[in-house]
PDB file of N, CA and C in Angstrom:
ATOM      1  N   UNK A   1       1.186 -12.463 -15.395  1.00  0.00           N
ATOM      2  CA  UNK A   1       1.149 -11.334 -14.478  1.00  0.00           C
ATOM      3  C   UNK A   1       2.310 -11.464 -13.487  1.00  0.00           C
ATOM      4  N   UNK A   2       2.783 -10.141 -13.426  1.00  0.00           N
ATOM      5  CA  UNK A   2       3.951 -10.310 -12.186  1.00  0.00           C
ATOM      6  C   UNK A   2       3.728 -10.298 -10.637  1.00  0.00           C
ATOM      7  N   UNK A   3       4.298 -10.928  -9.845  1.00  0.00           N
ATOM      8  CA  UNK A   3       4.143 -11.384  -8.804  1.00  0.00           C
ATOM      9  C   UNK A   3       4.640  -9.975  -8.248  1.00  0.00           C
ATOM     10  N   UNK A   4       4.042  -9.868  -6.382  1.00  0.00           N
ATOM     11  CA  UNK A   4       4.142  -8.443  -5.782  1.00  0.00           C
ATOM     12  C   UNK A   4       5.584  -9.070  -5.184  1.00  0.00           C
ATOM     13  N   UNK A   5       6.162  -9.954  -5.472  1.00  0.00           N
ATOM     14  CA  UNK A   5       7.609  -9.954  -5.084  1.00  0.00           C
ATOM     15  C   UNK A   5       8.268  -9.300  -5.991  1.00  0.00           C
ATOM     16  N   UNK A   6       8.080  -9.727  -7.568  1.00  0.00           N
ATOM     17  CA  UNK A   6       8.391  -9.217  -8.634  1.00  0.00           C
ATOM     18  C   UNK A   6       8.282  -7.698  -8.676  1.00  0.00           C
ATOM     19  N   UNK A   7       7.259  -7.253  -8.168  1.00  0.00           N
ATOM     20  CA  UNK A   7       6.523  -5.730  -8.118  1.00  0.00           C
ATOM     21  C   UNK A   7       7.953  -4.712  -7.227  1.00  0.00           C
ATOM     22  N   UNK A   8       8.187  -5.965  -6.265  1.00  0.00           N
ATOM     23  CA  UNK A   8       8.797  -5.045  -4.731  1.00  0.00           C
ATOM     24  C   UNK A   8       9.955  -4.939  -5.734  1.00  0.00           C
ATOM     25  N   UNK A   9      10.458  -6.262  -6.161  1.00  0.00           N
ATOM     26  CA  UNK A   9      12.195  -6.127  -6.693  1.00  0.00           C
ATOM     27  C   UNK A   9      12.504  -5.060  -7.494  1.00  0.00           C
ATOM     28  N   UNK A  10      11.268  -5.030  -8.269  1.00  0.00           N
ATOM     29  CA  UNK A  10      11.551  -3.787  -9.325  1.00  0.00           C
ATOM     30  C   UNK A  10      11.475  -2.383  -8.931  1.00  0.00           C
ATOM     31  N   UNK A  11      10.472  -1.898  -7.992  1.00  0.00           N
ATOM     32  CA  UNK A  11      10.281  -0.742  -7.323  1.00  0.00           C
ATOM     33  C   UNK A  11      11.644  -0.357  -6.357  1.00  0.00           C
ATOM     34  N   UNK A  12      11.651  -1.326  -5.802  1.00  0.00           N
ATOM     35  CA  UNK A  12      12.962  -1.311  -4.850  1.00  0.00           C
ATOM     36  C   UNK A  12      14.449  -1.390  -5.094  1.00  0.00           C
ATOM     37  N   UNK A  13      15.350  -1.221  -6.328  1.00  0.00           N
ATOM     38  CA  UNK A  13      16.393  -1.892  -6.977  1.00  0.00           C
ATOM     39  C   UNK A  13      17.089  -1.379  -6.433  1.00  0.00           C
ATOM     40  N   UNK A  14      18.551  -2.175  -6.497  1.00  0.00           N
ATOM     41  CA  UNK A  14      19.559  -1.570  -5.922  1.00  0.00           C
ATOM     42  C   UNK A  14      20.192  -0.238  -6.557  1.00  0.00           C
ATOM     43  N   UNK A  15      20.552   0.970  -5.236  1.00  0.00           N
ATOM     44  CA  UNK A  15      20.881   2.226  -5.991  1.00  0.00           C
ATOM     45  C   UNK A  15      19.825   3.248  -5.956  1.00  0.00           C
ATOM     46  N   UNK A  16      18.101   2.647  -5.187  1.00  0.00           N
ATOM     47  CA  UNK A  16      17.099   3.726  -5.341  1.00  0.00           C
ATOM     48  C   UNK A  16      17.432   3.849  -3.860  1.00  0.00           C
ATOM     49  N   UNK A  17      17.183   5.221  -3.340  1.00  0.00           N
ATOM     50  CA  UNK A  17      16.980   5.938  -2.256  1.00  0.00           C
ATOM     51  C   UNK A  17      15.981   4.950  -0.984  1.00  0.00           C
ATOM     52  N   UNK A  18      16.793   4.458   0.091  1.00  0.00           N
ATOM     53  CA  UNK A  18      16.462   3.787   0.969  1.00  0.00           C
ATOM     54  C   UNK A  18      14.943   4.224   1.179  1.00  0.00           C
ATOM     55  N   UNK A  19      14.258   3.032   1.185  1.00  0.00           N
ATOM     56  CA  UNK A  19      12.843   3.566   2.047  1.00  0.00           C
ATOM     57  C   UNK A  19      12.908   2.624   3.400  1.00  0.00           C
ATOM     58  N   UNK A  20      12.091   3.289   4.237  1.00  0.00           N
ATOM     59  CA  UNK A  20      12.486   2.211   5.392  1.00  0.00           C
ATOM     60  C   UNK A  20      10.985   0.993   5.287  1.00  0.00           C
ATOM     61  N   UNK A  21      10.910   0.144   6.177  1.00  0.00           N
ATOM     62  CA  UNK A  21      10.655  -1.305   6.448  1.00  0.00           C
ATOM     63  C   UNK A  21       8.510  -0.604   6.331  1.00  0.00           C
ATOM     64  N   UNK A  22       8.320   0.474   7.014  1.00  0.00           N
ATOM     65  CA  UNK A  22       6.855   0.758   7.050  1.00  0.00           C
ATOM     66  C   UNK A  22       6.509   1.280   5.927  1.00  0.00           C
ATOM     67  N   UNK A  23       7.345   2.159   5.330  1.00  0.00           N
ATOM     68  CA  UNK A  23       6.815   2.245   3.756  1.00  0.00           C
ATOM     69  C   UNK A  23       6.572   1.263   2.791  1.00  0.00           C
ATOM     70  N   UNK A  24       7.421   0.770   2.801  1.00  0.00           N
ATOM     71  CA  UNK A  24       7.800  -1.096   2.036  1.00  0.00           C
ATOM     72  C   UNK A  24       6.421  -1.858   2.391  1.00  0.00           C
ATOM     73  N   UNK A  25       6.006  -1.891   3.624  1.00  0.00           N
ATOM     74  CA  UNK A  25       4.884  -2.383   4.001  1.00  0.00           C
ATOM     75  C   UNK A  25       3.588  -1.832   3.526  1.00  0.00           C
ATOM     76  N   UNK A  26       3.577  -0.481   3.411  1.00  0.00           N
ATOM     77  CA  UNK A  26       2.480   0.196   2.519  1.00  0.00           C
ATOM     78  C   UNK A  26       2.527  -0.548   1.264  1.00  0.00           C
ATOM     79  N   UNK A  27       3.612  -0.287   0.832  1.00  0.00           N
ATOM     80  CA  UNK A  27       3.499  -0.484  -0.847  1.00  0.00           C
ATOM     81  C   UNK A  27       2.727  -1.651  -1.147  1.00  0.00           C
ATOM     82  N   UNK A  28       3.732  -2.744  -0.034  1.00  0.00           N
ATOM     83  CA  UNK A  28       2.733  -4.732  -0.404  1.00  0.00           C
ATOM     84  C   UNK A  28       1.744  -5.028  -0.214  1.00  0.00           C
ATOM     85  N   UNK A  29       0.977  -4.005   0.760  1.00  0.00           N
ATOM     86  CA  UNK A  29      -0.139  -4.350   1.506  1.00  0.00           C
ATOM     87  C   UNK A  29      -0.992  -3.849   0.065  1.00  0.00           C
ATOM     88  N   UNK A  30      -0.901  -2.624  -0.306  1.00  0.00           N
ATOM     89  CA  UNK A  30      -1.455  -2.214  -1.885  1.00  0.00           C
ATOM     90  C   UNK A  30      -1.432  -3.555  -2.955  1.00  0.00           C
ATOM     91  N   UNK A  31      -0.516  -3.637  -3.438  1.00  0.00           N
ATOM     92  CA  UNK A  31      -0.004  -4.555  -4.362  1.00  0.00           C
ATOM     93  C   UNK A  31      -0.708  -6.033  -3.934  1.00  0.00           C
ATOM     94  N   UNK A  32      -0.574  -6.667  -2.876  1.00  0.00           N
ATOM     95  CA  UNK A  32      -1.271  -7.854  -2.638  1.00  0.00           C
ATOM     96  C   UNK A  32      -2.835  -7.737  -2.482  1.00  0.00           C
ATOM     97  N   UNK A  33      -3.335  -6.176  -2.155  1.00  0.00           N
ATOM     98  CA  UNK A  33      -4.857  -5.988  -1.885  1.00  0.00           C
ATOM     99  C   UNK A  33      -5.348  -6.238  -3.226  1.00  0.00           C
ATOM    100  N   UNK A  34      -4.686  -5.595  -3.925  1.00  0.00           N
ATOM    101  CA  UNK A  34      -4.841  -4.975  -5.545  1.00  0.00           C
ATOM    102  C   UNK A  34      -4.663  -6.598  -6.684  1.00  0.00           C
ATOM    103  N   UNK A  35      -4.235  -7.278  -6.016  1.00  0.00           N
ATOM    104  CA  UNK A  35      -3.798  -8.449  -6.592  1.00  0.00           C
ATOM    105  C   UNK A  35      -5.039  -9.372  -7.000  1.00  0.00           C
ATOM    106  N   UNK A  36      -5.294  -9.549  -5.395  1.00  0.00           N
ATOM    107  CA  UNK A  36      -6.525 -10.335  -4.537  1.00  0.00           C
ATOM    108  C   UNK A  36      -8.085  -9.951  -5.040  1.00  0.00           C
ATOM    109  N   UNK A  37      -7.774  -8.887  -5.314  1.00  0.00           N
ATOM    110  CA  UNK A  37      -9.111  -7.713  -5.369  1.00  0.00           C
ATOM    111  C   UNK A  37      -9.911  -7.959  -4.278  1.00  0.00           C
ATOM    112  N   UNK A  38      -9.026  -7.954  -3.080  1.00  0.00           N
ATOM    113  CA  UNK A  38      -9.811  -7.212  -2.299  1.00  0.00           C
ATOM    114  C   UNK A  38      -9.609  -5.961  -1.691  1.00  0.00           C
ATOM    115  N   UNK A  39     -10.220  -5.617  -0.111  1.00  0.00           N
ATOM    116  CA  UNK A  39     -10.238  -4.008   0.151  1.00  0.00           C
ATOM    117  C   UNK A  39      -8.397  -4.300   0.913  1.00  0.00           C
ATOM    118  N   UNK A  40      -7.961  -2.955   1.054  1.00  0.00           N
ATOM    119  CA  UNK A  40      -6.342  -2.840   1.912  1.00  0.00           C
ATOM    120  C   UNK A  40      -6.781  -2.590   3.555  1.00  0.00           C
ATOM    121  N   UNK A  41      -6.057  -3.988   4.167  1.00  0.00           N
ATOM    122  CA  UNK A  41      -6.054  -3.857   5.209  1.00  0.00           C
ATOM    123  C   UNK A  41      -6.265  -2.765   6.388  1.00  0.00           C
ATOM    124  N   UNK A  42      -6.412  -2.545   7.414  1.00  0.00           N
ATOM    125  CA  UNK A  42      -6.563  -1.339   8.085  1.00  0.00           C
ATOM    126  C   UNK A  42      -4.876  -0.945   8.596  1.00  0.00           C
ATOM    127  N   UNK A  43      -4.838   0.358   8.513  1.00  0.00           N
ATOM    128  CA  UNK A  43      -3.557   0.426   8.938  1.00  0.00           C
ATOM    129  C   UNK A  43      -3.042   0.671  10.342  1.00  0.00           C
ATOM    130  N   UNK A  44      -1.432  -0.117  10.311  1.00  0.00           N
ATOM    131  CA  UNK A  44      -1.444  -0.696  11.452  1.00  0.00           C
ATOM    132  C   UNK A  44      -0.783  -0.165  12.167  1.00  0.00           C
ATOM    133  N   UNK A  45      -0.222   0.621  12.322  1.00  0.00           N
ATOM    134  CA  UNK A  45       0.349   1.829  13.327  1.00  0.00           C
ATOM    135  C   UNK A  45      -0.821   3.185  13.469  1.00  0.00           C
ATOM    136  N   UNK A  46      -0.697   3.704  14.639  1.00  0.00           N
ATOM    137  CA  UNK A  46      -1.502   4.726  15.106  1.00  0.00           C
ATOM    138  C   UNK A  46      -1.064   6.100  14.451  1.00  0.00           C
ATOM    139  N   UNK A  47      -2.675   6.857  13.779  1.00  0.00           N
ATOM    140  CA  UNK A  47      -2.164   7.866  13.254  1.00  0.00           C
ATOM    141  C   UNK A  47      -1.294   8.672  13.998  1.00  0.00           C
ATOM    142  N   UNK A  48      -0.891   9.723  12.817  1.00  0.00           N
ATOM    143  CA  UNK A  48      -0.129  10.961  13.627  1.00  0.00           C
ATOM    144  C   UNK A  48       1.429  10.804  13.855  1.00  0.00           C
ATOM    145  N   UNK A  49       1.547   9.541  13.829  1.00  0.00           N
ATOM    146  CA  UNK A  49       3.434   8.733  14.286  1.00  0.00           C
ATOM    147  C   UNK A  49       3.793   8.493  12.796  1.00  0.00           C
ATOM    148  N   UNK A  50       5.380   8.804  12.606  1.00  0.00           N
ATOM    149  CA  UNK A  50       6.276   8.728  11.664  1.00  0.00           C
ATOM    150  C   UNK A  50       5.743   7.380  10.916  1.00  0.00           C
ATOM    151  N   UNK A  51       5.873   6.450  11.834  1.00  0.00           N
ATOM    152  CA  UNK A  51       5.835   4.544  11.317  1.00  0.00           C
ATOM    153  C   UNK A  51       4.025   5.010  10.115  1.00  0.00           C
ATOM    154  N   UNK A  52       3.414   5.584  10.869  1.00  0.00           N
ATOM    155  CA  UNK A  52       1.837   5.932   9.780  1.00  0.00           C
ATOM    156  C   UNK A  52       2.145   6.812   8.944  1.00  0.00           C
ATOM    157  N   UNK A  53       2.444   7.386   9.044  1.00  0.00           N
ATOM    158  CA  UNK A  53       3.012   8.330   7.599  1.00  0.00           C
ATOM    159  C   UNK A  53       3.606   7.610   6.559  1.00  0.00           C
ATOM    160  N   UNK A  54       4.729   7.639   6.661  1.00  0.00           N
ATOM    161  CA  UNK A  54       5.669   6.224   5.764  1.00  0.00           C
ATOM    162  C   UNK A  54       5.078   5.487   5.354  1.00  0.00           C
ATOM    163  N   UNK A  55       4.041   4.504   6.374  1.00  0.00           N
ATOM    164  CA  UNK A  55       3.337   3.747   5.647  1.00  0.00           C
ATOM    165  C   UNK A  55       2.059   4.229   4.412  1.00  0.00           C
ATOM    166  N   UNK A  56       1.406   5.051   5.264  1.00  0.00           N
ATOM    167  CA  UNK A  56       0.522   5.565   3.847  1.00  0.00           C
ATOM    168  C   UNK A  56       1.126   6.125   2.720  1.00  0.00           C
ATOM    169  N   UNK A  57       2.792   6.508   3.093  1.00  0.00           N
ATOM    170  CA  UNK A  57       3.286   7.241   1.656  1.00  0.00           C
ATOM    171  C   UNK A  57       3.508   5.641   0.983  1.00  0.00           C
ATOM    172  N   UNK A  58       3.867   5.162   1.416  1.00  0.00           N
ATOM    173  CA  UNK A  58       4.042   3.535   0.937  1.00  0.00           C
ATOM    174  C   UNK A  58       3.074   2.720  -0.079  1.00  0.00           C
ATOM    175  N   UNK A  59       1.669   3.320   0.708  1.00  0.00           N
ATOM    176  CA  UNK A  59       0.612   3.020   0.404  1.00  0.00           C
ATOM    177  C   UNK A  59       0.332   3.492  -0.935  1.00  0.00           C
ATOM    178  N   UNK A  60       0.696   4.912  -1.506  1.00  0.00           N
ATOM    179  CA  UNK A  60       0.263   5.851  -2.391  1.00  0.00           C
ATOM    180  C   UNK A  60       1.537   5.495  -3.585  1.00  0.00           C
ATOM    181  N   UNK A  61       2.594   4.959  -3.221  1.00  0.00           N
ATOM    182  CA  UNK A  61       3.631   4.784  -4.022  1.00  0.00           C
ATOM    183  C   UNK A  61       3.242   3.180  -4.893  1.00  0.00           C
ATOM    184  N   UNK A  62       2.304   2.652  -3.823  1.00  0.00           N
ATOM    185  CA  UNK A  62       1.943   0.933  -4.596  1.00  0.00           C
ATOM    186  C   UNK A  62       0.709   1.466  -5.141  1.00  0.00           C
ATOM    187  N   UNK A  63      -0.348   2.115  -4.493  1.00  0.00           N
ATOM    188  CA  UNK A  63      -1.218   2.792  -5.698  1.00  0.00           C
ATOM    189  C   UNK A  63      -0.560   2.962  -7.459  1.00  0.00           C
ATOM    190  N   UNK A  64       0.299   4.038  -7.337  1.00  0.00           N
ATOM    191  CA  UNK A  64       0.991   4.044  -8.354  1.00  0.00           C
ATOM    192  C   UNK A  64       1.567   2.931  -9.190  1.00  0.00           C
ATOM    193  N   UNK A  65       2.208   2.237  -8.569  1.00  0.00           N
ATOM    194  CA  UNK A  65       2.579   1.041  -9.215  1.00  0.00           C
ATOM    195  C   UNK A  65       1.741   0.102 -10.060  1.00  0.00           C
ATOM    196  N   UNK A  66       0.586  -0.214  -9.172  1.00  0.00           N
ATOM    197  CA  UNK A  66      -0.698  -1.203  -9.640  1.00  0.00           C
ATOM    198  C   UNK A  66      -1.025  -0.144 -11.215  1.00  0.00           C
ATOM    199  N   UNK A  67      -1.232   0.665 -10.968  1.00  0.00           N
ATOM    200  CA  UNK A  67      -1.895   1.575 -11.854  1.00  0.00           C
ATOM    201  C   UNK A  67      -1.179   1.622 -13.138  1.00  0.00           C
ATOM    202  N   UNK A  68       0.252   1.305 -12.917  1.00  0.00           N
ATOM    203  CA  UNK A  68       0.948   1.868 -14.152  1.00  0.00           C
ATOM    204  C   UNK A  68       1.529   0.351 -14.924  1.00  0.00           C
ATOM    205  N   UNK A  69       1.334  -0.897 -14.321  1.00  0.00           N
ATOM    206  CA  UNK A  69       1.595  -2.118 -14.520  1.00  0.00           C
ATOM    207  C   UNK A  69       0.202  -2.249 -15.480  1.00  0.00           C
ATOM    208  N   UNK A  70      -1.241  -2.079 -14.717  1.00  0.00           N
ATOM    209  CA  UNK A  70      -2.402  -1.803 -15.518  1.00  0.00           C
ATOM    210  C   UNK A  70      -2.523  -1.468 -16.628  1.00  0.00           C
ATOM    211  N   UNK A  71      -1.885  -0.068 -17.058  1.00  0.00           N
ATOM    212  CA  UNK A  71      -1.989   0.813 -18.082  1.00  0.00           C
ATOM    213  C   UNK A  71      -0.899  -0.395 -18.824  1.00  0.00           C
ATOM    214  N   UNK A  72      -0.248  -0.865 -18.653  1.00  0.00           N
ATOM    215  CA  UNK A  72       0.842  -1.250 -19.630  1.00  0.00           C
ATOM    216  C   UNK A  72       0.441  -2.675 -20.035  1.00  0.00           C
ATOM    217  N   UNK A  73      -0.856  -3.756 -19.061  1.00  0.00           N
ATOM    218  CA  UNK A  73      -1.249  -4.595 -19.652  1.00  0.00           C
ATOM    219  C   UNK A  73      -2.077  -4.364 -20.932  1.00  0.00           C
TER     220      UNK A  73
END
């Protein structure tokens, strides 16, 4: 099984469209919850602010990921 470093390198490669540092943080917090099997942390910026947005899109982009690594085991 690939490691959520492995997960980030590949999602993240050089040449894809910058995401910034709180999305990135969505994505791992997924990927390491999803790993662990346990529940995803609470999130850590206050709704309604840019930094929470990003992050839950972050969040929904490592959803995806777990899901499609799944399908392919």
């Amino acid at each position: 099984m690939q490691t959520v470093d492995d997960l980030m390198e590949k999602a993240f490669f050089e040449g894809r469209d910058p995401r910034s540092a709180e999305y990135k943080q969505g994505v791992r917090d997924v990927l390491l919850a999803r790993l662990a099997g346990g529940a995803l942390p609470a999130i850590p910026f206050q709704l309604g602010t840019a930094q929470a947005d990003a992050y839950l899109a972050g969040r929904e982009e490592g959803g995806i990921i777990w899901r499609t690594m799944a399908a392919a085991s």
